[in-house]
Protein backbone atom coordinates (compact mmCIF):
# COMPACT_ATOMS: atom_id res chain seq x y z
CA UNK A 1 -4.74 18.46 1.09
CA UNK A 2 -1.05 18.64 1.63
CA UNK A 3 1.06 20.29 -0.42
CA UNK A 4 3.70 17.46 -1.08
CA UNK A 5 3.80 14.09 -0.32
CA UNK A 6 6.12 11.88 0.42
CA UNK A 7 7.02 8.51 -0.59
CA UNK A 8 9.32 6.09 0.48
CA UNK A 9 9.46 2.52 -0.53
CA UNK A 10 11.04 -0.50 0.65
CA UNK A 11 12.58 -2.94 -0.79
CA UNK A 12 11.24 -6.17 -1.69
CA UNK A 13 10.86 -8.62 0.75
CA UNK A 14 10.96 -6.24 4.05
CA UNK A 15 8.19 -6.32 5.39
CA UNK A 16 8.85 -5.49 8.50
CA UNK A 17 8.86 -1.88 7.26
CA UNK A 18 5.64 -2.07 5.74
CA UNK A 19 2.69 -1.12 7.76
CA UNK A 20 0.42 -3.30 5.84
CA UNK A 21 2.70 -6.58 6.24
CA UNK A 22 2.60 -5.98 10.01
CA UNK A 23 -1.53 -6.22 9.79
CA UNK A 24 -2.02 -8.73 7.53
CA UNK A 25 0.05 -10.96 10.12
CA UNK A 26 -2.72 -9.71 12.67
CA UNK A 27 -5.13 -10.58 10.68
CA UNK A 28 -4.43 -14.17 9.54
CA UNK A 29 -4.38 -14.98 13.13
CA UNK A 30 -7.57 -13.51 13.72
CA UNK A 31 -8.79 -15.93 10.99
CA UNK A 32 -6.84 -18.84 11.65
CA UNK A 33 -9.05 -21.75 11.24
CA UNK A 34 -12.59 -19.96 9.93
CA UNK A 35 -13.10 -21.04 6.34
CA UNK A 36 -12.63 -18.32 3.92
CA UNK A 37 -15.28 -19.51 0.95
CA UNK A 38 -16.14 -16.27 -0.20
CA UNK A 39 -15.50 -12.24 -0.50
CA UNK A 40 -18.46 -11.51 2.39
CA UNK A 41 -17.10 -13.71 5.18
CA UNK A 42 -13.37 -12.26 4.05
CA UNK A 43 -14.76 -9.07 4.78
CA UNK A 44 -17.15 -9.49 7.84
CA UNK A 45 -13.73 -11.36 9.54
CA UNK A 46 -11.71 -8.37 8.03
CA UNK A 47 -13.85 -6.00 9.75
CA UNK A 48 -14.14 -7.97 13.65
CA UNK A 49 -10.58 -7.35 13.71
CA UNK A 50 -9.63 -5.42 16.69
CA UNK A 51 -6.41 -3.83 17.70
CA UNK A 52 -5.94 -2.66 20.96
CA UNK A 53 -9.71 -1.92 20.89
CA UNK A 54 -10.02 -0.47 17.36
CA UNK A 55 -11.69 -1.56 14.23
CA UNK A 56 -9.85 -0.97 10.71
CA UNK A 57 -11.40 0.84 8.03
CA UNK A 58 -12.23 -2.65 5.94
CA UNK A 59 -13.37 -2.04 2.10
CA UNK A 60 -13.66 -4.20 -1.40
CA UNK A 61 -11.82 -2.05 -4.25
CA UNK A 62 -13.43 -3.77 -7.51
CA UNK A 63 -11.12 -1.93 -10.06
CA UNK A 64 -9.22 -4.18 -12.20
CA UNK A 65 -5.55 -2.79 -12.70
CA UNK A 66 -3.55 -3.76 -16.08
CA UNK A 67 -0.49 -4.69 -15.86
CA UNK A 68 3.11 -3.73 -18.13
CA UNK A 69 2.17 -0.33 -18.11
CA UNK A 70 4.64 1.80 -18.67
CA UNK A 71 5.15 4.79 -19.76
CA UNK A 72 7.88 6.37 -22.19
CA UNK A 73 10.86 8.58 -21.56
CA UNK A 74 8.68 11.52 -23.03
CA UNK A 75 5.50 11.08 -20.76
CA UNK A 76 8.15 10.53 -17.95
CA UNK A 77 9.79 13.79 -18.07
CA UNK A 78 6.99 15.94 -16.14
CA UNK A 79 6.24 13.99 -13.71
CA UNK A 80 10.25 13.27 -12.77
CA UNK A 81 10.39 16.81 -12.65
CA UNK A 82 7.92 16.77 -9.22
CA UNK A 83 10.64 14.29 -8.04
CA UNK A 84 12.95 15.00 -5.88
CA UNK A 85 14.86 11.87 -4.82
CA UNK A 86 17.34 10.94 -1.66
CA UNK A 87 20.76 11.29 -2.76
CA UNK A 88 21.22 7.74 -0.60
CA UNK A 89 18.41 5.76 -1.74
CA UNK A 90 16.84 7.52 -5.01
CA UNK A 91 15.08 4.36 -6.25
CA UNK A 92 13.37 3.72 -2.76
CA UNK A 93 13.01 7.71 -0.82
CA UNK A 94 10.66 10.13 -3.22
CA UNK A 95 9.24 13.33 -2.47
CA UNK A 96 7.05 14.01 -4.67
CA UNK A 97 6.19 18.02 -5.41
CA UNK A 98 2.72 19.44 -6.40
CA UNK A 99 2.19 20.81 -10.12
């Protein structure tokens, strides 16, 4: 596993930047036209999806996420300490540090 990672998100509505805008648009006309009337065809036309001969990794996450979590300036602290943010864009360019 790497030692840091690094995270750097765009703003809203660019999606140009965002790897997973630039596939959906693949996909969508890939199923132009098919009826989408449940999860199982969604996935089997997810999956026949080919890009310059190869298949994506295509998988149903169940979890429910809640929503308006957030969490105080206390819990905050430690985990802004692993932070180190771009001078030019800190809201948007994170590195984030191991423990």
């Amino acid at each position: 596993m790497a030692n840091q990672y690094d995270c750097f998100t765009t703003p809203p509505y660019h999606s140009k930047y965002n790897p997973i805008e630039r596939c959906w648009g693949i996909l969508e006309q890939h199923w132009n036209g098919t009826k989408l009337i449940d999860m199982p065809t969604m996935l089997a036309w997810a999956q026949s999806l080919t890009w310059k001969g190869i298949h994506p990794v295509v998988e149903l996450n169940p979890s429910v996420y809640q929503k308006g979590i957030a969490l105080t300036k206390r819990e905050m602290k430690p985990i802004e300490r692993r932070l180190e943010r771009d001078p030019i864009l800190p809201k948007w360019d994170i590195l984030i540090r191991p423990n």
